[in-house]
Protein backbone atom coordinates (compact mmCIF):
# COMPACT_ATOMS: atom_id res chain seq x y z
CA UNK A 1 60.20 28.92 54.31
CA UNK A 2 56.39 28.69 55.02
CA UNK A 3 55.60 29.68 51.81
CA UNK A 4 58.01 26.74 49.97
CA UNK A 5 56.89 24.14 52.34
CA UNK A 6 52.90 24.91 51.37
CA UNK A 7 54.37 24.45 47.86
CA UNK A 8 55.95 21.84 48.08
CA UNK A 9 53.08 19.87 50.48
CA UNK A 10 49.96 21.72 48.73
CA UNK A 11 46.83 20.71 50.67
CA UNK A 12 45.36 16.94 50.20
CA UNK A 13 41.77 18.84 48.83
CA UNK A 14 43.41 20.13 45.94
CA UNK A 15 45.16 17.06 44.94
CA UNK A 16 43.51 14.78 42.27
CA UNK A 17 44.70 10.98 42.35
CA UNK A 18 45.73 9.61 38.75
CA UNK A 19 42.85 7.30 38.96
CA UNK A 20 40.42 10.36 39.20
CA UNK A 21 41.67 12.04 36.23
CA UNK A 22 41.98 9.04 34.43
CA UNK A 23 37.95 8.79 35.18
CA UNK A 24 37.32 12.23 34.94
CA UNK A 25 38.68 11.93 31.62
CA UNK A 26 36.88 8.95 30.13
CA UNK A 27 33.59 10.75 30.81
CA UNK A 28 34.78 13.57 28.90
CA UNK A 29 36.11 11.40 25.97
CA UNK A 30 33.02 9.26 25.35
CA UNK A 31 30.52 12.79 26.11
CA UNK A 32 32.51 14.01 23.45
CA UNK A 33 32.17 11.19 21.06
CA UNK A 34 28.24 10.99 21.90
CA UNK A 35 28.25 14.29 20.64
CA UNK A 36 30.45 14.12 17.49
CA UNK A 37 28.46 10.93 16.05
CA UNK A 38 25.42 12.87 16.95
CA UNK A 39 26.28 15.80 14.87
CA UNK A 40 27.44 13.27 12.17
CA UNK A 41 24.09 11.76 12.29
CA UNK A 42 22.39 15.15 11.78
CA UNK A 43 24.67 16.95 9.56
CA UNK A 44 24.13 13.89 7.06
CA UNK A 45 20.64 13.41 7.04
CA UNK A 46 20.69 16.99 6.67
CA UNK A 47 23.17 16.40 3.38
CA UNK A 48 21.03 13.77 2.03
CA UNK A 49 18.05 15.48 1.74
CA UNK A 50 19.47 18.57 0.42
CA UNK A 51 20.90 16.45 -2.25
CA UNK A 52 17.78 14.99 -3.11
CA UNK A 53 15.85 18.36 -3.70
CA UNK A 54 19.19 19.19 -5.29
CA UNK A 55 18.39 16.27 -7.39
CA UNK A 56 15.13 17.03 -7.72
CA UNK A 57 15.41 19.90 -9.59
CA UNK A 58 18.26 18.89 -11.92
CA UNK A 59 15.90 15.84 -12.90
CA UNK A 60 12.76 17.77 -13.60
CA UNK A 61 14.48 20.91 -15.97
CA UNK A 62 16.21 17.70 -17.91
CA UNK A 63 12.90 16.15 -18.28
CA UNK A 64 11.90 15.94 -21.57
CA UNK A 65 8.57 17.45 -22.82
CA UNK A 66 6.40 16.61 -25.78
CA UNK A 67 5.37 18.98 -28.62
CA UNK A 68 1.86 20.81 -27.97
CA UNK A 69 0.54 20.27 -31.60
CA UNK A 70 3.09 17.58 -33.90
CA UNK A 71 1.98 16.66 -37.68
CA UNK A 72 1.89 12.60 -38.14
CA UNK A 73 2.49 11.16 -41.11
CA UNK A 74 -0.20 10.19 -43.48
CA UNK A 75 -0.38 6.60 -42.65
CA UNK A 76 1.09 6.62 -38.84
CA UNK A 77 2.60 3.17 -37.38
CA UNK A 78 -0.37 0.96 -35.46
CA UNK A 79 -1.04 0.86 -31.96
CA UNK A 80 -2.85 -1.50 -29.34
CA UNK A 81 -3.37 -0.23 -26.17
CA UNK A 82 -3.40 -2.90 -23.81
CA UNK A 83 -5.71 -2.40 -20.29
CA UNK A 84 -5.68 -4.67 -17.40
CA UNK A 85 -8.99 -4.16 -15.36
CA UNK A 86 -9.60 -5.91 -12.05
CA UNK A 87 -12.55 -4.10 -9.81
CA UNK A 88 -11.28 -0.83 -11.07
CA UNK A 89 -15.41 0.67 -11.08
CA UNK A 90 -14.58 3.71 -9.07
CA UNK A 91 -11.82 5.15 -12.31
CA UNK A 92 -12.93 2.86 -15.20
CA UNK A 93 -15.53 4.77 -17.14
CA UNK A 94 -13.63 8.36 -16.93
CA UNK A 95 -9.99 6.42 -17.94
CA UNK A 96 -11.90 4.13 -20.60
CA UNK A 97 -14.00 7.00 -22.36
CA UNK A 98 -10.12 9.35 -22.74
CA UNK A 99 -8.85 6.39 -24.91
CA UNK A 100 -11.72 5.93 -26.85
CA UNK A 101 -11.78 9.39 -27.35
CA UNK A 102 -8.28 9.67 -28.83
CA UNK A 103 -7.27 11.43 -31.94
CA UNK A 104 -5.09 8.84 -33.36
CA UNK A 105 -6.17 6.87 -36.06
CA UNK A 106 -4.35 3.92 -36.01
CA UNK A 107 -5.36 2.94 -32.61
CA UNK A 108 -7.20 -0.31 -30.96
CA UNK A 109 -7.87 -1.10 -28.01
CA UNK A 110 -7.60 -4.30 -25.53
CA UNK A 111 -8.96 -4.57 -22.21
CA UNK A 112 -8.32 -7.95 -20.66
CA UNK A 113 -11.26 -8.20 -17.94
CA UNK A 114 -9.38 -9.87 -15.22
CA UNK A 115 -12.50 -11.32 -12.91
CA UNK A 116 -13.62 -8.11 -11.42
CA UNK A 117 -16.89 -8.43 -9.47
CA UNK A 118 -17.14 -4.83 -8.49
CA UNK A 119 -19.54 -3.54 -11.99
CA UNK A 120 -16.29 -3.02 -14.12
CA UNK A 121 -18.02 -5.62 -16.73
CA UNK A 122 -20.89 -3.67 -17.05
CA UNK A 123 -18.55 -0.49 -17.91
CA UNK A 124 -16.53 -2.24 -20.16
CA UNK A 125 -19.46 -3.71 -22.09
CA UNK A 126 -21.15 -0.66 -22.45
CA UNK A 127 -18.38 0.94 -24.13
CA UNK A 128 -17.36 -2.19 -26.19
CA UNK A 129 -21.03 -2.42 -27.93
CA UNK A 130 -20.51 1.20 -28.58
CA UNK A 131 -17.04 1.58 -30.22
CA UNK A 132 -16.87 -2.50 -31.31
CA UNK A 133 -14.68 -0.79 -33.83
CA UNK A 134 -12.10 0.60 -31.55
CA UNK A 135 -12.64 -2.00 -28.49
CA UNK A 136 -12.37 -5.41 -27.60
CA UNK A 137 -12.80 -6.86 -24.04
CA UNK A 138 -11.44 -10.25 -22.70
CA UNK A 139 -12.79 -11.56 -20.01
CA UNK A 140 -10.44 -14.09 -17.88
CA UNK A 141 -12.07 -15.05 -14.94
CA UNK A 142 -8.65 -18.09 -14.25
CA UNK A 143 -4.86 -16.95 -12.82
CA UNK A 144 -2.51 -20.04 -13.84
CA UNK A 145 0.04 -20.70 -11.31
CA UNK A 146 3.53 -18.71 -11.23
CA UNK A 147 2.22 -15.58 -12.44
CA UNK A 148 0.54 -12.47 -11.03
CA UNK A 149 -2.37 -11.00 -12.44
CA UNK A 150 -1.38 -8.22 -14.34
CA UNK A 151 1.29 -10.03 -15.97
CA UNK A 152 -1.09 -12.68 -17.05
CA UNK A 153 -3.41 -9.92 -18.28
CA UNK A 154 -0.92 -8.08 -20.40
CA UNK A 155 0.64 -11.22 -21.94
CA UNK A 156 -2.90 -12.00 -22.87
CA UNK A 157 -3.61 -8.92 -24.55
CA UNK A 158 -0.36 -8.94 -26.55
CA UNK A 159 -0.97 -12.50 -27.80
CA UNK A 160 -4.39 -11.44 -29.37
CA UNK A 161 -4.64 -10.61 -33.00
CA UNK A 162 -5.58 -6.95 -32.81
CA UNK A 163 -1.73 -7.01 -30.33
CA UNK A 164 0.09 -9.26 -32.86
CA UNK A 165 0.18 -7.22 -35.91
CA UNK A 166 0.91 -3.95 -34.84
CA UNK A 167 3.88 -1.54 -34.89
CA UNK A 168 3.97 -0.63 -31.02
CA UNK A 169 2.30 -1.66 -27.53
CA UNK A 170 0.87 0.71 -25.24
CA UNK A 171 0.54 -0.81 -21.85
CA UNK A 172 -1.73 1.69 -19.19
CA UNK A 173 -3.48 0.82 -16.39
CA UNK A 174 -7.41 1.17 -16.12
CA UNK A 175 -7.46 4.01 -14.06
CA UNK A 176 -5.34 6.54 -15.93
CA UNK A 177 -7.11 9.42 -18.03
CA UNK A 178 -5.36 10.83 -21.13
CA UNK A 179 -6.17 14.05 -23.37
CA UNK A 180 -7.41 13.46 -26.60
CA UNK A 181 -4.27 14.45 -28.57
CA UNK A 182 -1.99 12.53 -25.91
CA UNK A 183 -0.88 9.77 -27.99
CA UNK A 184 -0.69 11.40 -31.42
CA UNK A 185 1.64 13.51 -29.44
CA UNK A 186 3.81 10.68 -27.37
CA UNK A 187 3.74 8.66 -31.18
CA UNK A 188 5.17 12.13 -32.57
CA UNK A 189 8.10 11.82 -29.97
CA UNK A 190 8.75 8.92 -30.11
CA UNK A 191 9.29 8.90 -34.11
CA UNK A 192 11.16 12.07 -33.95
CA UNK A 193 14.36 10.24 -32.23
CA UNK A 194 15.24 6.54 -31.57
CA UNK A 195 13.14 5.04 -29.50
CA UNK A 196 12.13 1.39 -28.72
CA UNK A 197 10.23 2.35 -25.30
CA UNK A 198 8.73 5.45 -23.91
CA UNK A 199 7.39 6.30 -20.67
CA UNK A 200 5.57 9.28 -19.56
CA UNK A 201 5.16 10.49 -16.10
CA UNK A 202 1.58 11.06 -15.36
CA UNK A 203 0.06 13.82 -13.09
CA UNK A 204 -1.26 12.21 -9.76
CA UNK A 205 -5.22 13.07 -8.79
CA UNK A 206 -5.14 13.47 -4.76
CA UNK A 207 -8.11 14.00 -2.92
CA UNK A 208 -7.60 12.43 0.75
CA UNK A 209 -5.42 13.91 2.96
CA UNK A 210 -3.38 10.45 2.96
CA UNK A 211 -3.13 11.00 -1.07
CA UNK A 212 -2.19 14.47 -0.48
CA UNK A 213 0.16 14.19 1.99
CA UNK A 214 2.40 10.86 0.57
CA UNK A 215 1.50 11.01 -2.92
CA UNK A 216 3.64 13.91 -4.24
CA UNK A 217 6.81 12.63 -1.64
CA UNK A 218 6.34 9.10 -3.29
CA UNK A 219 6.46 11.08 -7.15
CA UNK A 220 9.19 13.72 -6.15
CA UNK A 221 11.26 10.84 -4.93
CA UNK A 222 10.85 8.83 -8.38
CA UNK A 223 12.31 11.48 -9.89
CA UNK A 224 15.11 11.89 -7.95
CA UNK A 225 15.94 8.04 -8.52
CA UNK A 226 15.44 8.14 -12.21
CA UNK A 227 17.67 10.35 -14.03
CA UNK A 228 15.65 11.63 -17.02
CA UNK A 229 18.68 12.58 -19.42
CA UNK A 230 20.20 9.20 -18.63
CA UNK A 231 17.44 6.74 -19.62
CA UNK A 232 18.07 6.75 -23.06
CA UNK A 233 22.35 6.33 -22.45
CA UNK A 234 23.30 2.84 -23.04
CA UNK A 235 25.88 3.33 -21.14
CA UNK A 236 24.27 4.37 -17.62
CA UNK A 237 22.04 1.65 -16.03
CA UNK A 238 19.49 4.25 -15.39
CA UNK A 239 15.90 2.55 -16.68
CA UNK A 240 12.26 3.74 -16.87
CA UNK A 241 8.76 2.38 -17.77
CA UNK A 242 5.62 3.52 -15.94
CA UNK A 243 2.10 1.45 -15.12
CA UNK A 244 0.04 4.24 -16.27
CA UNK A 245 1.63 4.73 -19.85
CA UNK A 246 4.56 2.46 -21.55
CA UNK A 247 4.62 2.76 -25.19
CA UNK A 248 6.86 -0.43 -26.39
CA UNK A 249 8.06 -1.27 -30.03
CA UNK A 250 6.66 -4.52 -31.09
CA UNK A 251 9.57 -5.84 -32.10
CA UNK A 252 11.49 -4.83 -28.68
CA UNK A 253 8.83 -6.33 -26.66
CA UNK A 254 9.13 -9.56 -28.54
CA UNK A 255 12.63 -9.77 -28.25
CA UNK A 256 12.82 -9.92 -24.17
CA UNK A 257 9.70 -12.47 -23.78
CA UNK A 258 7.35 -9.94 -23.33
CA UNK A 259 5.72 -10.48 -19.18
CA UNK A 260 5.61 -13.81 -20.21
CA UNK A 261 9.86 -13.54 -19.22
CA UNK A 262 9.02 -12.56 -15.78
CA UNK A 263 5.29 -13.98 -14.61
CA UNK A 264 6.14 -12.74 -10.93
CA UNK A 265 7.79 -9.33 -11.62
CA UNK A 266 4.98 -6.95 -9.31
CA UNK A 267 7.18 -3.87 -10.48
CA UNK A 268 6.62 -5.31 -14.44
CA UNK A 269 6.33 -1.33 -16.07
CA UNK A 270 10.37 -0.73 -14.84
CA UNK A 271 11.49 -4.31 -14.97
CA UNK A 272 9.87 -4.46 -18.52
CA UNK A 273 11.99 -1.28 -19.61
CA UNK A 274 15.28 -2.38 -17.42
CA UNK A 275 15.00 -5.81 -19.71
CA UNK A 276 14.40 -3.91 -23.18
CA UNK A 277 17.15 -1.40 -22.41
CA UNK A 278 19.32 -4.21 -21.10
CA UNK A 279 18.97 -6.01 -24.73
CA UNK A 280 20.60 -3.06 -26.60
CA UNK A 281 16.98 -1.07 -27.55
CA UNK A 282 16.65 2.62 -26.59
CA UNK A 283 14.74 3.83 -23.17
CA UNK A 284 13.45 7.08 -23.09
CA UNK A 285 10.96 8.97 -20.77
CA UNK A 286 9.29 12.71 -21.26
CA UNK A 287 6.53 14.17 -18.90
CA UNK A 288 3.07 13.56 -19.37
CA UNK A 289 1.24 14.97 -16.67
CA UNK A 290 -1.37 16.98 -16.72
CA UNK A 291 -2.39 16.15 -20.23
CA UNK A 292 -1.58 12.10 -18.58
CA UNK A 293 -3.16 12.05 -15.30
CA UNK A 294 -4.51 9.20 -12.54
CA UNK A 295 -6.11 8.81 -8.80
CA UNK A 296 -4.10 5.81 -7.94
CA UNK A 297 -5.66 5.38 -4.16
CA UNK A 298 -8.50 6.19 -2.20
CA UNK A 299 -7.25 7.09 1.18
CA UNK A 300 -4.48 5.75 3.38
CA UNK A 301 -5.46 1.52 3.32
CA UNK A 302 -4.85 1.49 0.12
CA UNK A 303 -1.86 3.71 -0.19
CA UNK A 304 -0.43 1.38 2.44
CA UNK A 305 -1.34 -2.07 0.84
CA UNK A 306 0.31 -0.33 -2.65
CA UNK A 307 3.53 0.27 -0.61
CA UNK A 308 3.59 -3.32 1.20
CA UNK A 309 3.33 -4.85 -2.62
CA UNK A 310 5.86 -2.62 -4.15
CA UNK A 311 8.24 -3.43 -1.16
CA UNK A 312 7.67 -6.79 -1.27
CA UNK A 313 8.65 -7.13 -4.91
CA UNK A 314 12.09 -5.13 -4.57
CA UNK A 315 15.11 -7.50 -5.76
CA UNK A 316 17.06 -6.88 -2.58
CA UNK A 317 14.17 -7.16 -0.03
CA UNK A 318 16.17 -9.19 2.71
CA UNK A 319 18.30 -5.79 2.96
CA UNK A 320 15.05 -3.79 4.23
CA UNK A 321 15.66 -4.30 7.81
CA UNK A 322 18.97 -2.96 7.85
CA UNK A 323 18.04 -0.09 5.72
CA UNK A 324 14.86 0.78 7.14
CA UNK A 325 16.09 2.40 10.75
CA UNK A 326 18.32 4.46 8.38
CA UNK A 327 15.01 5.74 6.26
CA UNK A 328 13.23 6.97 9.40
CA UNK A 329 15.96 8.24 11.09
CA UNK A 330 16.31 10.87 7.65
CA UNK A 331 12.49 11.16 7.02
CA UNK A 332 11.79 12.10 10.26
CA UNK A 333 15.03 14.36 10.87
CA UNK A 334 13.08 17.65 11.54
CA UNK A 335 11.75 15.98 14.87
CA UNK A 336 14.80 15.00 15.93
CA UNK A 337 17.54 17.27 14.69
CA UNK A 338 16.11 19.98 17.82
CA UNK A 339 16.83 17.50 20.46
CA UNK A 340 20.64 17.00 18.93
CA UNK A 341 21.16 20.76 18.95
CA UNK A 342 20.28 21.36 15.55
CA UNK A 343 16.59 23.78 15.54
CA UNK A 344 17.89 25.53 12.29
CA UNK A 345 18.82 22.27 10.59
CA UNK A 346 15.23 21.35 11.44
CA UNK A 347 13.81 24.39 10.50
CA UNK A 348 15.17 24.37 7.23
CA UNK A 349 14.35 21.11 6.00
CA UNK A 350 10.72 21.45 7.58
CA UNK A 351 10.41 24.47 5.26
CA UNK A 352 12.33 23.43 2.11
CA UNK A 353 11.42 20.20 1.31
CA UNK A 354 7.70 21.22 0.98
CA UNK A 355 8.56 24.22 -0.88
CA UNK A 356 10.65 22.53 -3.63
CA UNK A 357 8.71 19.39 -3.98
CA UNK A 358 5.23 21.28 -3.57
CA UNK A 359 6.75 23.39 -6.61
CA UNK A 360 7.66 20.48 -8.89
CA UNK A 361 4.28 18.82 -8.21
CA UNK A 362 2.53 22.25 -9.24
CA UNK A 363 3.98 22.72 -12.32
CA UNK A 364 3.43 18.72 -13.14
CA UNK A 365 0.12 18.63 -11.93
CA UNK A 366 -1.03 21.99 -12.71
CA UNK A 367 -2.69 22.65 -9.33
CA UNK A 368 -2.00 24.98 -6.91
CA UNK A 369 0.71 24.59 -3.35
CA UNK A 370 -0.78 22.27 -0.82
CA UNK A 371 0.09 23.35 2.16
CA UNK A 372 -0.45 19.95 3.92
CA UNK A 373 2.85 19.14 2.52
CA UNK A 374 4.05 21.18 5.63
CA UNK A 375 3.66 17.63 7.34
CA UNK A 376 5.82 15.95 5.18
CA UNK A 377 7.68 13.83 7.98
CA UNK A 378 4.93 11.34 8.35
CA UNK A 379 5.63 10.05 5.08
CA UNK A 380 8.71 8.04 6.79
CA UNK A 381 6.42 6.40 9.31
CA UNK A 382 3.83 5.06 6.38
CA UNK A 383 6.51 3.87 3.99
CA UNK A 384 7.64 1.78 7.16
CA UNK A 385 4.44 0.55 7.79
CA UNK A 386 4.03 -0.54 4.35
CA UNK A 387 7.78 -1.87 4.63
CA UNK A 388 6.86 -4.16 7.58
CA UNK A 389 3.75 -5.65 5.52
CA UNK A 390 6.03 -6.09 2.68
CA UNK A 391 8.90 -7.70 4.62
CA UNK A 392 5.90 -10.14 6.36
CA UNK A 393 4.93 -11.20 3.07
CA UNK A 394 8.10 -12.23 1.62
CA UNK A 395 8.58 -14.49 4.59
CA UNK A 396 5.30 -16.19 3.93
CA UNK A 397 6.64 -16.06 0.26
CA UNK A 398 3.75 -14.57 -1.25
CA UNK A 399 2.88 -11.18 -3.12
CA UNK A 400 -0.90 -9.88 -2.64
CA UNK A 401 -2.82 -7.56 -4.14
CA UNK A 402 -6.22 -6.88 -4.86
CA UNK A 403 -7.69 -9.90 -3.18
CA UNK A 404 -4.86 -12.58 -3.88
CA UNK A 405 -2.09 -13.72 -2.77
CA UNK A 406 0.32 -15.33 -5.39
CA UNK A 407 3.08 -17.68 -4.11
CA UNK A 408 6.15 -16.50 -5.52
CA UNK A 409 8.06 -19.62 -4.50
């Protein structure tokens, strides 16, 4: 009897009120869900940046090479090589001297002198009185309004008579260094298939520890965003044309407008290929690093005011705010994924990324591992610093670079 009446009155300490379990419960629930969106959180930043090395790789074995020695025809199609130059002293004479040193025949080359101040005139004087032949500078020391000064320079250039009469454009900037046989060889592949416009990839110079440290993320990651194999598919929107070499038929050039079409496109090298591509001419790109080769920066100011006009000139800019927590939050996952419970996660990507990347930018550079790719991670917080300049700029409505701003409303 004692024991059924202790069952069937168990003591009040042992009892647990509906409203306790009820709260007891909630606690559990929502610690639970903290958790599982955690782990969600970490097992797909994890995912996406195993899919870009994945990508990575699959881009760079599909990316196209050119021939080491080709034949040209006897009489090969014409070329002008068009060069904007605005204070560009520290690269000019190395960059300047490759071109004129080129084994093509058919070649001539403009620079348009775009009011540099910094002993670039001197250079390009020099070499002008000594290769008259081969060389013509421009000097335009005036920006008319609605356009940016690289556009202005290149539509210059191609308006000129040496630009006018020729069978292909070659746009590169004034800072990028070529081998002597690097054209005859870019001219060979691009006759040996259809081909309107060709870009090569160029080797980046590093020296800093900024340049070392962003400059082969910010290449690795072009790759992964730029399908090699599909560039030349009309039927995949995948586009490519590059600053430091952008080898355009005349005839497809003059059938989009040229820059003159788009005075304020900043990014003109892609937007200049996504327009020729977009008009039914073929797009294709091949590697041309280390024979194609360029220091783009010097040090982390300038990488940062490169990134905050870049940004700025993105079609969807107003969509940066939104999408730049989710940037950091995956760029800087191996400092975080410990503190969610992930270490190996961490460990793995820490280790990886560098060793993949660091790999492709070997081969394309042809210099050895740096291991200062280890601290890969900061990358995210520059590219948000340069995001945040960017995103300032765009509400002031201008785009600046080297010394001024251009209103692009």
């Amino acid at each position: 009897m004692g024991c059924q009446a202790d069952q069937e009155n168990p003591p009040l300490e042992h009892l647990l009120t509906s409203e306790d379990q009820a709260r007891r419960s909630l606690r559990l629930g929502k610690h639970l869900e903290r958790m599982t969106v955690l782990d969600l959180l970490s097992w797909a930043s994890t995912a996406i940046l195993a899919l870009g090395l994945v990508l990575l790789r699959r881009h760079w074995t599909r990316l196209p090479r050119l021939a080491r020695d080709p034949v040209l025809p006897a009489h090969p199609p014409s070329v002008c090589l068009c060069i904007p130059v605005r204070n560009e002293v520290r690269e000019l004479a190395r960059a300047l001297d490759s071109w004129l040193a080129q084994d093509y025949p058919a070649l001539r080359i403009l620079v348009v002198d775009d009011g540099s101040t910094d002993g670039s005139t001197e250079i390009l004087r020099q070499r002008e009185a000594a290769q008259p032949d081969r060389l013509r500078v421009i000097r335009n020391d005036g920006l008319p309004g609605g356009w940016l000064g690289k556009n202005h320079a290149m539509d210059l250039a191609s308006r000129q008579p040496e630009a006018e009469g020729v069978d292909w454009l070659l746009f590169a900037d004034g800072d990028v260094q070529a081998s002597p046989d690097l054209l005859r060889r870019a001219m060979a592949f691009a006759q040996a298939q259809p081909t309107d416009i060709l870009a090569l990839i160029p080797a980046v110079d590093v020296v800093s520890p900024a340049e070392r440290l962003i400059l082969p993320m910010a290449a690795s990651a072009f790759l992964v965003l730029v399908p090699p194999h599909q560039v030349p598919n009309p039927r995949h929107p995948a586009f490519c044309g590059v600053g430091g070499f952008t080898l355009v038929r005349r005839e497809a050039y003059a059938a989009v407008g040229g820059h003159a079409a788009a005075p304020l496109e900043a990014i003109d090298d892609m937007m200049l290929a996504r327009r020729v591509k977009a008009a039914g001419f073929v797009n294709r790109v091949a590697l041309g690093g280390p024979d194609l080769h360029l220091r783009m920066y010097y040090g982390l100011i300038e990488l940062v005011r490169a990134m905050r006009k870049n940004t700025a000139a993105l079609p969807a800019w107003w969509l940066l705010p939104g999408l730049l927590p989710v940037a950091l939050g995956i760029g800087l996952a191996p400092a975080w994924l410990p503190f969610a419970g992930h270490p190996l996660l961490a460990l793995l990507l820490w280790l990886l990324v560098p060793a993949l990347v660091g790999d492709v930018q070997q081969r394309m550079t042809g210099r050895p591992l740096d291991l200062l790719g280890a601290l890969w991670p900061l990358n995210a917080l520059v590219f948000a610093a340069g995001t945040a300049w960017a995103l300032a700029d765009r509400l002031r409505g201008v785009n600046h670079w080297r010394g001024r701003d251009v209103a692009l409303r």
